[in-house]
N, C-alpha and C. Protein backbone atom coordinates (compact mmCIF):
# COMPACT_ATOMS: atom_id res chain seq x y z
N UNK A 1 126.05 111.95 85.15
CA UNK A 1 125.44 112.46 86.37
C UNK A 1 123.91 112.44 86.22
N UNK A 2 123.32 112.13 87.06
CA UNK A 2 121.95 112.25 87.10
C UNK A 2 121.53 113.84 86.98
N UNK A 3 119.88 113.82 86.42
CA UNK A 3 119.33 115.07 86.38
C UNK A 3 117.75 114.98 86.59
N UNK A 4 117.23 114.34 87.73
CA UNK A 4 115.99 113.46 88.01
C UNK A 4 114.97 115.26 88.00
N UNK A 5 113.93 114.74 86.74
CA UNK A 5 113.06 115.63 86.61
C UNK A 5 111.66 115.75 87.67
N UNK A 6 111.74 116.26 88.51
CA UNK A 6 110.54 116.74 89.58
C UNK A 6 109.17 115.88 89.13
N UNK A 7 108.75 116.81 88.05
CA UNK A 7 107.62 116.33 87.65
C UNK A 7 107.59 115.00 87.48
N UNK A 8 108.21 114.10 86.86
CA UNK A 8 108.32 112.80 86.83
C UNK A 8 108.58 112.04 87.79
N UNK A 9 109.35 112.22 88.76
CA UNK A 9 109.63 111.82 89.88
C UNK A 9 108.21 111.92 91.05
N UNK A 10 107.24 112.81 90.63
CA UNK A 10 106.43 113.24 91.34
C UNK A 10 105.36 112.58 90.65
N UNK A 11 104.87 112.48 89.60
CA UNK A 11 104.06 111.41 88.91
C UNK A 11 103.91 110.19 89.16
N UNK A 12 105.27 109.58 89.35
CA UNK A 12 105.62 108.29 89.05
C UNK A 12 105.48 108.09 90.59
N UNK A 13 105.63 108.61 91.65
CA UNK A 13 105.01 108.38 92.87
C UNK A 13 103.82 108.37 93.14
N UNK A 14 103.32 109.44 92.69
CA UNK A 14 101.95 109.45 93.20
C UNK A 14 100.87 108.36 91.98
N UNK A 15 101.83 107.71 91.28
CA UNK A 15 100.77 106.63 90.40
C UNK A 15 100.66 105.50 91.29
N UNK A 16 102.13 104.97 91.80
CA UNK A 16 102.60 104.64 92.64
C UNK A 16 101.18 104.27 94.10
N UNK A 17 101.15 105.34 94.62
CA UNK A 17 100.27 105.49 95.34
C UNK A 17 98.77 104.97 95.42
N UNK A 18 98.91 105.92 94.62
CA UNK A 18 97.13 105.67 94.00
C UNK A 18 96.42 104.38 93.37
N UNK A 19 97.49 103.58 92.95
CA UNK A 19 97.53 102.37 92.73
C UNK A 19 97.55 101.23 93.96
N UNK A 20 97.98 101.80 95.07
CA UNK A 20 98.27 100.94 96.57
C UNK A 20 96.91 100.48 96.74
N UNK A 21 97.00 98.73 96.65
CA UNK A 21 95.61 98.06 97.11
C UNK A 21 94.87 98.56 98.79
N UNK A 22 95.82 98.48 99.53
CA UNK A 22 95.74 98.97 100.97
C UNK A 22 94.90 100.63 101.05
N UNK A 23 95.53 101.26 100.12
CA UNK A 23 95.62 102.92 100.42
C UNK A 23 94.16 103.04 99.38
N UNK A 24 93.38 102.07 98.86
CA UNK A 24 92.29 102.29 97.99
C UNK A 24 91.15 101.53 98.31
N UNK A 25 91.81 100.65 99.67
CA UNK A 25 90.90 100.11 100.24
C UNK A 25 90.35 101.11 101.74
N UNK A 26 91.55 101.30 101.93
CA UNK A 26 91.04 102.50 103.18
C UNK A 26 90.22 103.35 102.83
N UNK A 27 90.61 103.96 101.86
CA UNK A 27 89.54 105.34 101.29
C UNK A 27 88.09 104.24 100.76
N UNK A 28 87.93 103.57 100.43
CA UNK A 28 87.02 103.30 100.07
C UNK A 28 85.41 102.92 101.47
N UNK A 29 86.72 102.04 102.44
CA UNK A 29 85.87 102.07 103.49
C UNK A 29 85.45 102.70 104.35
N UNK A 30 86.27 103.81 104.50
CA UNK A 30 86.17 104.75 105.60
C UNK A 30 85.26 106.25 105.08
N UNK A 31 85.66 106.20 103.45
CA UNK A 31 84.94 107.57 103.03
C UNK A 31 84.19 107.23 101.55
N UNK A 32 84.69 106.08 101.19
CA UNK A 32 83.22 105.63 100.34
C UNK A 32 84.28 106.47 98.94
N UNK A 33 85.44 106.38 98.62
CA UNK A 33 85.61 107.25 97.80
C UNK A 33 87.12 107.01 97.60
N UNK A 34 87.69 107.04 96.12
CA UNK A 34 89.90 107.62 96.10
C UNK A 34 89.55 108.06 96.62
N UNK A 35 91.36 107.98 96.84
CA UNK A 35 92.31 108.98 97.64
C UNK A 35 92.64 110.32 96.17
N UNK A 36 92.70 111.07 96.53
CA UNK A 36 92.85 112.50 95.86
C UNK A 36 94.44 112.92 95.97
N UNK A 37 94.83 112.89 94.98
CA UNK A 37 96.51 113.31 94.94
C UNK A 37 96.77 114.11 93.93
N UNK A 38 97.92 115.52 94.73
CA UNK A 38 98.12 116.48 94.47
C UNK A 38 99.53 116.30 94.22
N UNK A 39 100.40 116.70 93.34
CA UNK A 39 101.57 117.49 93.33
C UNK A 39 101.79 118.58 92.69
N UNK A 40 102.67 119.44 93.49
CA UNK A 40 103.00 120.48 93.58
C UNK A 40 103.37 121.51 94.50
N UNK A 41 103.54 122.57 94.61
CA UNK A 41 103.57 123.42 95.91
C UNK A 41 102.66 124.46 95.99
N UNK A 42 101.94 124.39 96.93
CA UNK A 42 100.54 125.24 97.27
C UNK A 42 100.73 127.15 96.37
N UNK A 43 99.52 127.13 96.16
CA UNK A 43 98.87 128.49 95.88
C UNK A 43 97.56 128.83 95.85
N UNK A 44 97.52 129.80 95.86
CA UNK A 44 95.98 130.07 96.62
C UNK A 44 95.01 129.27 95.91
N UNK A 45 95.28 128.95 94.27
CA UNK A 45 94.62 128.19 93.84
C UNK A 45 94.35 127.18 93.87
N UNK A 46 95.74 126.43 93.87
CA UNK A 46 96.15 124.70 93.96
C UNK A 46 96.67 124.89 95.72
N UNK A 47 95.53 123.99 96.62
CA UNK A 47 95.96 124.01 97.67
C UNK A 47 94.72 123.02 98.64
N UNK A 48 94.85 121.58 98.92
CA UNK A 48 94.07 120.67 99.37
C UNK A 48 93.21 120.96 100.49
N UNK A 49 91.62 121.10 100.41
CA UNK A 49 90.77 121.69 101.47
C UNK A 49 89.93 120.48 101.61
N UNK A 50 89.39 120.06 102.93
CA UNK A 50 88.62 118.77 103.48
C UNK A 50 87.39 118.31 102.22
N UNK A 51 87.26 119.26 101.12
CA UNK A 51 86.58 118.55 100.47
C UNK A 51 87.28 117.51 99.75
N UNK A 52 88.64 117.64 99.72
CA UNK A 52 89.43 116.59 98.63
C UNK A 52 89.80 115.20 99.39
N UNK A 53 89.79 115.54 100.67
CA UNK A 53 89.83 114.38 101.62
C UNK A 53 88.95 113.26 101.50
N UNK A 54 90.11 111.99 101.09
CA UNK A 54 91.15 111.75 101.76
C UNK A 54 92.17 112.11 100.57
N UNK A 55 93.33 112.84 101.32
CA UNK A 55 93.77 113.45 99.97
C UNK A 55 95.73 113.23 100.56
N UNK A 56 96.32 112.99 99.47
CA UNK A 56 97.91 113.07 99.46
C UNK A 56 98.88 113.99 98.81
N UNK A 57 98.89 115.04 99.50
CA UNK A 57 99.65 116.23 98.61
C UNK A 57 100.64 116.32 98.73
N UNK A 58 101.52 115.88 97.44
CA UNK A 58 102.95 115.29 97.20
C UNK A 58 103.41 117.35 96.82
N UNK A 59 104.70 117.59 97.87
CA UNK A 59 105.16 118.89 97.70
C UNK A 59 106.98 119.17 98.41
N UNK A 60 107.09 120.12 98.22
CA UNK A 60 108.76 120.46 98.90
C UNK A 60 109.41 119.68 97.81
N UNK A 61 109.81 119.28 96.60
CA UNK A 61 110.63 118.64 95.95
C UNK A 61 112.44 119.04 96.13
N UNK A 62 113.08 118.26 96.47
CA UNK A 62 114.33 118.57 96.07
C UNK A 62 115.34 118.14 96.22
N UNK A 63 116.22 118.36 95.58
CA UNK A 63 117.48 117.21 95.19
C UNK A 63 119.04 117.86 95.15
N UNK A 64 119.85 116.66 95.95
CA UNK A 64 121.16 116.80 95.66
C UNK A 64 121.99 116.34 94.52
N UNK A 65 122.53 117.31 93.74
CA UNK A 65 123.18 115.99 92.73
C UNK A 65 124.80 117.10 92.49
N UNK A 66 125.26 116.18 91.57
CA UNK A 66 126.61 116.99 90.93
C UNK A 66 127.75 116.53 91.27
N UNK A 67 128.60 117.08 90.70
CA UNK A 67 130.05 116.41 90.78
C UNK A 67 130.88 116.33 91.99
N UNK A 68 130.53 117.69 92.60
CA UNK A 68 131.39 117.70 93.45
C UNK A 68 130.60 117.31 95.50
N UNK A 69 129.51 116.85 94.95
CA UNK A 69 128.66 116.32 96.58
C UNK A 69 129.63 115.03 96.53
N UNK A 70 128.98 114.98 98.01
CA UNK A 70 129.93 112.88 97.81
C UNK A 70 128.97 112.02 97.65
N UNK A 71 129.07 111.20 97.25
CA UNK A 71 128.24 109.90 96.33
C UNK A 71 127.24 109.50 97.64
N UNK A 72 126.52 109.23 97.77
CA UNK A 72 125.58 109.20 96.74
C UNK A 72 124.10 110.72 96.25
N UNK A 73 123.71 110.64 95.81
CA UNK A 73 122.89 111.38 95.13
C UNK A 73 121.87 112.11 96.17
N UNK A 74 121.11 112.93 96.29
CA UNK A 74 119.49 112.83 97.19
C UNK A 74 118.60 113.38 96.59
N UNK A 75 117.47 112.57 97.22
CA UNK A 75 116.09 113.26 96.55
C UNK A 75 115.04 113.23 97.73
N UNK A 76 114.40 114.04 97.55
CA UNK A 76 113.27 114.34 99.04
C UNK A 76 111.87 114.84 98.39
N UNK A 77 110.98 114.20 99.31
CA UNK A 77 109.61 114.66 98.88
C UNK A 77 108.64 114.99 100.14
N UNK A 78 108.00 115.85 100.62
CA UNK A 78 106.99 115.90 101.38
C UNK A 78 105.47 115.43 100.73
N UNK A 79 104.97 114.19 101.74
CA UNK A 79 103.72 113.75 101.37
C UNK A 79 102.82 114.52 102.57
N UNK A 80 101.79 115.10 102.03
CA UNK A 80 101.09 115.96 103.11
C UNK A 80 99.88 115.00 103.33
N UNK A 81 99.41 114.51 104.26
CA UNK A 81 98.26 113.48 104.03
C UNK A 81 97.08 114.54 104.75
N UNK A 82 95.62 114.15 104.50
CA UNK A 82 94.74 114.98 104.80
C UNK A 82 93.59 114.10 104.96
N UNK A 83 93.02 113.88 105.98
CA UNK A 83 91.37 113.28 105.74
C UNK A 83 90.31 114.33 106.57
N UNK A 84 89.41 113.71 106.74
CA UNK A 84 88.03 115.17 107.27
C UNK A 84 87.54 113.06 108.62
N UNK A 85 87.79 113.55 109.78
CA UNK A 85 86.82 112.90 110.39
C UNK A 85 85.97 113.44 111.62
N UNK A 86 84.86 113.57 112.36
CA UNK A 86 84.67 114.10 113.41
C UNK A 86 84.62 113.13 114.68
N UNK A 87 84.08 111.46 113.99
CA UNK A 87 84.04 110.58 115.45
C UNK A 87 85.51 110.38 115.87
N UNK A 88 85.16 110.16 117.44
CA UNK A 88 86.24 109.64 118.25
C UNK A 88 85.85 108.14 118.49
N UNK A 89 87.03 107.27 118.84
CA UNK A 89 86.66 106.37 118.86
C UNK A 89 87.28 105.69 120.36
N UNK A 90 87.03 104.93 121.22
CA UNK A 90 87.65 104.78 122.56
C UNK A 90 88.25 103.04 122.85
N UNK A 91 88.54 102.72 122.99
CA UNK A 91 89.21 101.46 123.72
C UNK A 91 88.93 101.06 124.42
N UNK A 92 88.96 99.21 125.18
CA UNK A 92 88.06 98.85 125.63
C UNK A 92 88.17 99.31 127.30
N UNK A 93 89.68 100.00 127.56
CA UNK A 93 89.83 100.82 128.64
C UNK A 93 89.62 101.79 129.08
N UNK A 94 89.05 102.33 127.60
CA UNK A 94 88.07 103.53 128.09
C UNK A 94 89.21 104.68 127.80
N UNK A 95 90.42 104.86 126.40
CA UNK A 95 91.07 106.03 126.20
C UNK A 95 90.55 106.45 125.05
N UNK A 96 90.07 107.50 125.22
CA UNK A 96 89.79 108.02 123.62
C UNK A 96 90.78 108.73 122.72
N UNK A 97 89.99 108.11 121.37
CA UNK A 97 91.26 108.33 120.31
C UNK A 97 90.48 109.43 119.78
N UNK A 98 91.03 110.49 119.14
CA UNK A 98 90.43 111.70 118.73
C UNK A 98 90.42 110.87 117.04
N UNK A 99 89.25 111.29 116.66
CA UNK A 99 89.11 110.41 115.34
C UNK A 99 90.10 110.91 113.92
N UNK A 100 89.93 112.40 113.71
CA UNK A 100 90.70 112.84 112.99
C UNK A 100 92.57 112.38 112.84
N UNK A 101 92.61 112.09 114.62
CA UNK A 101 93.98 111.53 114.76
C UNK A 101 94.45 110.52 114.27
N UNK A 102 93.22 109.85 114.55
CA UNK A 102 93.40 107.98 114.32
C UNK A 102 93.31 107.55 112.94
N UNK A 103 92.61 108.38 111.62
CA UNK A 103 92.68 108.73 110.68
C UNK A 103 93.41 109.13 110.05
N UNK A 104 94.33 110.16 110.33
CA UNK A 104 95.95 110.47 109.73
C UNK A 104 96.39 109.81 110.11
N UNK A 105 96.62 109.22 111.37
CA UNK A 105 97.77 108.58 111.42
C UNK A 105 97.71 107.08 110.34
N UNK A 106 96.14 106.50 110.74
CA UNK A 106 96.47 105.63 109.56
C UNK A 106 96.41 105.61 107.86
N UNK A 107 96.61 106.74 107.41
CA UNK A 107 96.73 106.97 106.19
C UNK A 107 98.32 106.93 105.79
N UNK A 108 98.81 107.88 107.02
CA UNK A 108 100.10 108.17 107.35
C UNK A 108 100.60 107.34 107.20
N UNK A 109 100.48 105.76 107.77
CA UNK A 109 101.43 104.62 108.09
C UNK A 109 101.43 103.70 106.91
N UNK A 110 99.60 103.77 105.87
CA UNK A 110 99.39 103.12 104.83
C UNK A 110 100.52 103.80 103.80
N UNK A 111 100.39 105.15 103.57
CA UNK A 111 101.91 106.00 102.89
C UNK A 111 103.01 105.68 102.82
N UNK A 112 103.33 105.33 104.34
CA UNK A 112 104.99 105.02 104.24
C UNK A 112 104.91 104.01 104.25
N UNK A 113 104.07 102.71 104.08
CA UNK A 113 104.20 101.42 104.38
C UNK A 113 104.29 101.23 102.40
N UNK A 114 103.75 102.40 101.48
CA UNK A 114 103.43 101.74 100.17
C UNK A 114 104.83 102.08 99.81
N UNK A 115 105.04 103.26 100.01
CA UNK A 115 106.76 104.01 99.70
C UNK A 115 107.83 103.27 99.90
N UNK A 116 107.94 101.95 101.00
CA UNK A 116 108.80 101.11 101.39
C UNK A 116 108.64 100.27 100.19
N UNK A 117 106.94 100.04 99.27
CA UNK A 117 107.00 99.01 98.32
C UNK A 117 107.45 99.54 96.95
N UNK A 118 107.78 100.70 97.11
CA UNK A 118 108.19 101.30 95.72
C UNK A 118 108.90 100.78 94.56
N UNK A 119 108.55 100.59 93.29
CA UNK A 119 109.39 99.94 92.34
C UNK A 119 109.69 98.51 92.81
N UNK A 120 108.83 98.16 93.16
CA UNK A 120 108.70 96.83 94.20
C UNK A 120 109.71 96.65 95.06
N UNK A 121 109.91 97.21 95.87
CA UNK A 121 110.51 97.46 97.33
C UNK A 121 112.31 97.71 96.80
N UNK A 122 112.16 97.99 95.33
CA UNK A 122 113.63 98.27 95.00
C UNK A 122 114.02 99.44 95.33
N UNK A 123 113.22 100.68 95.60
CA UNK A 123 113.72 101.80 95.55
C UNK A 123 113.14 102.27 97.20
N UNK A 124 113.12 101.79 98.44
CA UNK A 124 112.16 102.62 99.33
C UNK A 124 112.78 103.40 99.66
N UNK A 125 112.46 104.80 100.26
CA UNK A 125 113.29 105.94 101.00
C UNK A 125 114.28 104.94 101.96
N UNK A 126 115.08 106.12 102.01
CA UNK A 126 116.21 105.37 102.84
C UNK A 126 115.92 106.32 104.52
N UNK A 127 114.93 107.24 104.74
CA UNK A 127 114.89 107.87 105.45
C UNK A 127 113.69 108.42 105.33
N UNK A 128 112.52 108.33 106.64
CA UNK A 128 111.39 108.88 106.48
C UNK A 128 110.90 109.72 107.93
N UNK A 129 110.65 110.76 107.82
CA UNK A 129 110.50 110.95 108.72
C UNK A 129 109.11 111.76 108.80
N UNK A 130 107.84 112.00 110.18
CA UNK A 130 106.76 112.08 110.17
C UNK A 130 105.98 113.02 111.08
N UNK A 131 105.23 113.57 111.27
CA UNK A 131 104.61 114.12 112.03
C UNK A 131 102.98 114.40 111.80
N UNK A 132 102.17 114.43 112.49
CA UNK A 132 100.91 114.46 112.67
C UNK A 132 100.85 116.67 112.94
N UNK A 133 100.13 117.43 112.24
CA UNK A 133 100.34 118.62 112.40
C UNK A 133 98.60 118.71 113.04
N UNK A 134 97.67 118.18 113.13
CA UNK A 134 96.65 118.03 114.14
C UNK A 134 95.62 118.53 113.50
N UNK A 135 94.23 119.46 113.55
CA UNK A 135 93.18 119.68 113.24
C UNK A 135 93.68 121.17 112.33
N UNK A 136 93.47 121.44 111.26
CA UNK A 136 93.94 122.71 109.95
C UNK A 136 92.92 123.56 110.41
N UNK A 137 91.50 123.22 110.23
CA UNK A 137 91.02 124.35 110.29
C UNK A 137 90.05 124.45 111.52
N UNK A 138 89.18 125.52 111.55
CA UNK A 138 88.18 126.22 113.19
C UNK A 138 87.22 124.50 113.19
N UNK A 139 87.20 123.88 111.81
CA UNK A 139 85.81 122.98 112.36
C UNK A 139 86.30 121.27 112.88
N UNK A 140 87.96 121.32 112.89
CA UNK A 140 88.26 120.62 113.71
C UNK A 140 88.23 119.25 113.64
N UNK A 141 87.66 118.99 111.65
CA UNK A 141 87.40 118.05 111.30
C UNK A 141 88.18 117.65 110.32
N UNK A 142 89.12 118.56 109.83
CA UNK A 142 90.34 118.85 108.84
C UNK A 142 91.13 118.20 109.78
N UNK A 143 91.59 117.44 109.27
CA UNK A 143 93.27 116.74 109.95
C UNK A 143 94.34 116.37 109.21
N UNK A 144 95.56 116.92 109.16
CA UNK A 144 96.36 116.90 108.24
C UNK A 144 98.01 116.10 109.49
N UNK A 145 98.80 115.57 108.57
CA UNK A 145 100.09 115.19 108.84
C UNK A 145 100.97 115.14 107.82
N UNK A 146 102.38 115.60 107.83
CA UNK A 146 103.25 115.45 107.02
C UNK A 146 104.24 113.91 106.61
N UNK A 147 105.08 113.86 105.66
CA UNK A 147 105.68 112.80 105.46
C UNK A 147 107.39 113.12 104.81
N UNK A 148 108.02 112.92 105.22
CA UNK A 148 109.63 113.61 104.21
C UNK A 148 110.09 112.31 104.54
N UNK A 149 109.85 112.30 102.95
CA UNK A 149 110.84 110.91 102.53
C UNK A 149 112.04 111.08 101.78
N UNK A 150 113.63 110.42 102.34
CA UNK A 150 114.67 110.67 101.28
C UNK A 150 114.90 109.64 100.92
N UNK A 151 115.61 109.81 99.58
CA UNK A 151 116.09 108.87 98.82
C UNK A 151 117.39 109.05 98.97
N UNK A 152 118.59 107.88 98.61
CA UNK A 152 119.88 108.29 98.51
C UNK A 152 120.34 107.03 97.60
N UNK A 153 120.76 107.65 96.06
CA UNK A 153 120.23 107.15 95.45
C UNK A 153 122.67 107.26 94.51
N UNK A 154 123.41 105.83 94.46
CA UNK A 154 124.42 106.19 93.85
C UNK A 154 124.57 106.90 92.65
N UNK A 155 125.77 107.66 92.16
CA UNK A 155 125.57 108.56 91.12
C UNK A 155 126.28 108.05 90.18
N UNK A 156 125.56 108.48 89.00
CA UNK A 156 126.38 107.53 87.88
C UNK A 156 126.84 108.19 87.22
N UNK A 157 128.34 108.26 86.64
CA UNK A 157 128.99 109.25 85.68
C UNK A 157 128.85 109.58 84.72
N UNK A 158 129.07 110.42 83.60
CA UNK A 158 129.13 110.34 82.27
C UNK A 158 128.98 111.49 81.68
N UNK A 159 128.02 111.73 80.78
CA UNK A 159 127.10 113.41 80.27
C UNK A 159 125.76 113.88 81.04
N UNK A 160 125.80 114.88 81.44
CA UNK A 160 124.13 114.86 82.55
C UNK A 160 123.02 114.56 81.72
N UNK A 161 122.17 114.37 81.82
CA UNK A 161 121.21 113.62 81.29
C UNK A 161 119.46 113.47 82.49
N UNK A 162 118.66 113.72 81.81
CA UNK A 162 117.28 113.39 82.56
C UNK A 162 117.44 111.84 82.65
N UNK A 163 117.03 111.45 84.28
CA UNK A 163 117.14 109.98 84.34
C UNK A 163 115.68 109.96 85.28
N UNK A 164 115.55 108.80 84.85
CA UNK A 164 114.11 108.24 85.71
C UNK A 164 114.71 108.48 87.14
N UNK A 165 113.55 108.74 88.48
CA UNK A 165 113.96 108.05 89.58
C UNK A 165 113.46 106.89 89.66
């Protein structure tokens, strides 16, 4: 039976990540700077504020496993994405995009677009699902969106054991 260790599972993503040519080219052009990646689950201490932006805070870990679920396995991760923008930017029709928006969202899409390449596209979530949670704090320049990605992953029999994801 599998026994997929958090921390590793959470490493090995966010190297994953941080490694994405796309996701290191964005941060570079847009904020001159990495992307900043967190795992864990917030505390007052450890907890991503617009200075870490553009930032990916890998959190919520957790997993189905054991004998008696039905096959196959699960594993879930929330990617919290975060950048700081204040311009808006408009279209040639004249709709404006609120900049902070247009900014998560494309960090958002660079995320799940690298997660699909995972372990070179051997392992992508089998299920992702997303939301934009809008401006965090009063200055409106904080913009954050979530990411829950599952895995469903077959289970393999034997003695339990720590296994890579």
């Amino acid at each position: 039976m599998q026994n997929v260790n958090f921390v590793k599972m959470g490493v090995e993503l966010a190297e994953h990540l941080k490694n994405d040519g796309d996701i290191k080219n964005f941060c570079q052009d847009i904020y001159g700077k990495d992307i900043s990646i967190l795992v864990g689950d917030a505390t007052d201490s450890f907890r991503p504020t617009e200075d870490d932006a553009p930032y990916i805070y890998m959190w919520g870990f957790s997993k189905k496993e054991g004998t008696t679920i039905k096959d196959p396995a699960e594993y879930q991760c929330n990617f919290g994405c975060g950048v700081s923008d204040k311009d808006n930017s408009e279209t040639e029709s004249g709709i404006v995009i609120v900049g902070g928006f247009e900014r998560v969202s494309e960090l958002m899409n660079l995320v799940q677009h690298s997660l699909f390449g995972f372990k070179e596209g051997c392992k992508p979530p089998d299920v992702v699902e997303a939301d934009v949670m809008g401006a965090i704090e009063s200055s409106n320049t904080h913009w954050a969106g979530n990411i829950t990605a599952t895995w469903k992953v077959p289970q393999t029999l034997g003695m339990g054991e720590i296994t890579d994801f």
